[in-house]
Protein backbone atom coordinates (compact mmCIF):
# COMPACT_ATOMS: atom_id res chain seq x y z
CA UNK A 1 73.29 68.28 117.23
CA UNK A 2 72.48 72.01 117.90
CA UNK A 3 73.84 74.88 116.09
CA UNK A 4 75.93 77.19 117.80
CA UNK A 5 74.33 80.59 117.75
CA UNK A 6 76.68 84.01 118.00
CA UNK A 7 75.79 87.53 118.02
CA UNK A 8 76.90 90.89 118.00
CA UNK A 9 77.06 94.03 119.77
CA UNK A 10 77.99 97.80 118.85
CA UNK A 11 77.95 99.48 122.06
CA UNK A 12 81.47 100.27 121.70
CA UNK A 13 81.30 102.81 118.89
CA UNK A 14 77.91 104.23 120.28
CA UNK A 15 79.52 104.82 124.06
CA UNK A 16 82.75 106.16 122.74
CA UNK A 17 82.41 107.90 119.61
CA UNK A 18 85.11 110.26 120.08
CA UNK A 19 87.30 110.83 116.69
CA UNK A 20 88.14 113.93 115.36
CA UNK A 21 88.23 114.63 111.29
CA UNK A 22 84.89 114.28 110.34
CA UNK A 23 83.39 117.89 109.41
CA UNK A 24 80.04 117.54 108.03
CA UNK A 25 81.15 116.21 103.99
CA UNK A 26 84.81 116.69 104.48
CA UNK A 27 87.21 114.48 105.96
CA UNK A 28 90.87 115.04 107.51
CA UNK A 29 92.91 113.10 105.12
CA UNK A 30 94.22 109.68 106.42
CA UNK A 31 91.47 110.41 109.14
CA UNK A 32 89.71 110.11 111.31
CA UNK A 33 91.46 110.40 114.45
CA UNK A 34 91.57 109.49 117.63
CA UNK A 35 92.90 111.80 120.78
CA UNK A 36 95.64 109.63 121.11
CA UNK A 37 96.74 109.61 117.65
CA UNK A 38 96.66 113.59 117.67
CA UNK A 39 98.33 113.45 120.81
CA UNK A 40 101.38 111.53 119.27
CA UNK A 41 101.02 112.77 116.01
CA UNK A 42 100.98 116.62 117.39
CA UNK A 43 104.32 116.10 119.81
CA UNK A 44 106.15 114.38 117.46
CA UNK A 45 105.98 116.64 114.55
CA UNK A 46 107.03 119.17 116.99
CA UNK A 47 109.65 116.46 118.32
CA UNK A 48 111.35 115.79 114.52
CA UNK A 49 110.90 119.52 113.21
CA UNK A 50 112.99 121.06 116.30
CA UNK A 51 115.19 117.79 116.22
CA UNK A 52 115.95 117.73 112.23
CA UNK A 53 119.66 119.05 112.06
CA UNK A 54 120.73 115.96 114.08
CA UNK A 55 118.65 113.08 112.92
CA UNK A 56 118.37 114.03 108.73
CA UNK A 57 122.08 113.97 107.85
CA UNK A 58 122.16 109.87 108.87
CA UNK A 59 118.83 108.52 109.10
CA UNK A 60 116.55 110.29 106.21
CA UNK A 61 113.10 109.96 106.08
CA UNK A 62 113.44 106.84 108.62
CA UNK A 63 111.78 109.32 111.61
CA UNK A 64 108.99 110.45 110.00
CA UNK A 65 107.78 107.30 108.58
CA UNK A 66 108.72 105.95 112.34
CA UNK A 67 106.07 108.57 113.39
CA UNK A 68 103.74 107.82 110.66
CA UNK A 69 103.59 104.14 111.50
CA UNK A 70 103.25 105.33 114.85
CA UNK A 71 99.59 106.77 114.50
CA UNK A 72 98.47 104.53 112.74
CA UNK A 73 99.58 101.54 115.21
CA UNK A 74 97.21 103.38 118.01
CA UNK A 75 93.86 103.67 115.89
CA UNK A 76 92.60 101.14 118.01
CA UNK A 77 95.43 100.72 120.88
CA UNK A 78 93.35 99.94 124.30
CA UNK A 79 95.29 100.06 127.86
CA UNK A 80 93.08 97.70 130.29
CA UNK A 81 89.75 98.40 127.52
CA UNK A 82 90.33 101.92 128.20
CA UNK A 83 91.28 104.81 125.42
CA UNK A 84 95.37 105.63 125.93
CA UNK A 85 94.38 109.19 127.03
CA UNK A 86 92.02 107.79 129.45
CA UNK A 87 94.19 105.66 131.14
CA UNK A 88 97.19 108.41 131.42
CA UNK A 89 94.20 110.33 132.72
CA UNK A 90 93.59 108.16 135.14
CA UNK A 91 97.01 107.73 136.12
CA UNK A 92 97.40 110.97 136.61
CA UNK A 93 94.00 111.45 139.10
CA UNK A 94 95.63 108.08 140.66
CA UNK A 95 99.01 109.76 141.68
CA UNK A 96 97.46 112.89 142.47
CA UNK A 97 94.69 111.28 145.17
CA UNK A 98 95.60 111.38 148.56
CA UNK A 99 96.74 108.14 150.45
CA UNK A 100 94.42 108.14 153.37
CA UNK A 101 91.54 109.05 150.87
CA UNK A 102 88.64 111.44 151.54
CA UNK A 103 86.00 111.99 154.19
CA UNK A 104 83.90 115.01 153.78
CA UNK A 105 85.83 116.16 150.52
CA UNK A 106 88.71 116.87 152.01
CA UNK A 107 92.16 115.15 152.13
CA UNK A 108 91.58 112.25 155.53
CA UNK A 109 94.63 112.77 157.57
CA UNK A 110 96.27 111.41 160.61
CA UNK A 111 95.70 113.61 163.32
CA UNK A 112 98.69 115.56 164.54
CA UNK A 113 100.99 113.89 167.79
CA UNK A 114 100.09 115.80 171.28
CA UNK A 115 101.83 114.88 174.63
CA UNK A 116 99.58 113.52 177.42
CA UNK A 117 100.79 115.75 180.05
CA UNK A 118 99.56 114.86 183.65
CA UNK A 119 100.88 114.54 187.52
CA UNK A 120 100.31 113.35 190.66
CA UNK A 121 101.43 114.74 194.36
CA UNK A 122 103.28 112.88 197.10
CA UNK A 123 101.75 114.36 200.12
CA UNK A 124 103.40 113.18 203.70
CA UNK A 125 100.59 112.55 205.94
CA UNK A 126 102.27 112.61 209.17
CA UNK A 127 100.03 113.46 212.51
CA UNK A 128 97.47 114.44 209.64
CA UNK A 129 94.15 113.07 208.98
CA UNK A 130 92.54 112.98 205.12
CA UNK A 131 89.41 112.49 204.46
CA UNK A 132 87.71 112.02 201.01
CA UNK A 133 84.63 113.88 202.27
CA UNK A 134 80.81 113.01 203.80
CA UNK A 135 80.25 110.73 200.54
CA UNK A 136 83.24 109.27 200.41
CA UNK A 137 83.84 105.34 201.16
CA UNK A 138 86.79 105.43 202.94
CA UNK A 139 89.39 108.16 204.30
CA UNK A 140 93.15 107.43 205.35
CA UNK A 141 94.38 108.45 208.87
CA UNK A 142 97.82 108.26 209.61
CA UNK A 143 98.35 106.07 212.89
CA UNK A 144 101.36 107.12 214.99
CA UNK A 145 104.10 104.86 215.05
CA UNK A 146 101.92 102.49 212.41
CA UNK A 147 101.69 103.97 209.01
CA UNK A 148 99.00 104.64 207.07
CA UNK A 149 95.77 103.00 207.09
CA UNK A 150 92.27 102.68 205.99
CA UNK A 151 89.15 103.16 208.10
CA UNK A 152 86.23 102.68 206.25
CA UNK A 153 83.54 104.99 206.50
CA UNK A 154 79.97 104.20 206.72
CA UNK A 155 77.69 105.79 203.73
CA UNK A 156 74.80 104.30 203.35
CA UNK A 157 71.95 103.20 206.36
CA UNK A 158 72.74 99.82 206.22
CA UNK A 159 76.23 100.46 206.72
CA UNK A 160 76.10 102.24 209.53
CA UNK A 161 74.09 99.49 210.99
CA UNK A 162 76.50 96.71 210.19
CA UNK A 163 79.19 99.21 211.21
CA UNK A 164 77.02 99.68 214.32
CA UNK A 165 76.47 96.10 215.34
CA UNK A 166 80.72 96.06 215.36
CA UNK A 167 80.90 93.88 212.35
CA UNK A 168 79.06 91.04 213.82
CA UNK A 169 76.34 89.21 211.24
């Protein structure tokens, strides 16, 4: 029976090194830090001092101990393998991105609505005679008494020579 062989990689701390407290010999104390520990630690100091009048009276020192267990529960907290400030990060690019994307750097957007404006004329052709012109393959002549109708027109030589032969084969 073989052995069952494991190993180890560190690329973790070499990619993301990124903790705060660590100033050549000394050290923060109960550091080091993470972003996202500062982050929580920072706003909720701020948080309990401006908030102390309403929460010392009945709970004690219950909120700052809350807060303290707080930091120390995100040393190593990891949203989707990513750092918590990361991932609000990218949240935040997320939201901000346009919805049709980008082409050329700039926001890709639906072009704007335009109306297709366009006519036509009614002409009456009575006693008149239209022609579409010396290249044309057909003009309309208005027949008295019949309506309108098409006479074709020969173009090319070999349609004037069917044309001339009075449509016979």
């Amino acid at each position: 029976m073989s052995k069952v062989r494991t190993s180890s990689t560190y690329t973790f701390a070499r990619r993301f090194p990124t903790v705060i407290g660590r100033l050549g010999d000394w050290h923060v104390p109960f550091g080091p830090f993470t972003p996202a520990q500062l982050i929580v630690l920072a706003l909720g100091t701020l948080a309990l001092v401006y908030t102390a009048s309403w929460w010392w009276a009945v709970l004690g020192p219950v909120p700052p101990l809350a807060l303290g267990f707080a930091v120390w529960a995100l040393r190593g907290a990891k949203i989707a393998g990513r750092d918590p400030v990361m991932a609000g990060l990218g949240l935040v690019v997320g939201a901000l991105r346009p919805v049709g994307g980008r082409v050329g750097g700039r926001a890709a957007r639906d072009r704007c609505s335009s109306p297709v404006l366009g006519g036509f004329v009614v002409q009456d052709l009575v006693g008149e005679q239209v022609s579409s012109g010396p290249r044309g393959r057909g003009s309309v002549a208005r027949v008295p008494g019949g309506g309108v109708q098409a006479v074709p027109v020969p173009v090319t030589e070999l349609e004037r020579l069917v044309a001339g032969l009075g449509g016979r084969r």
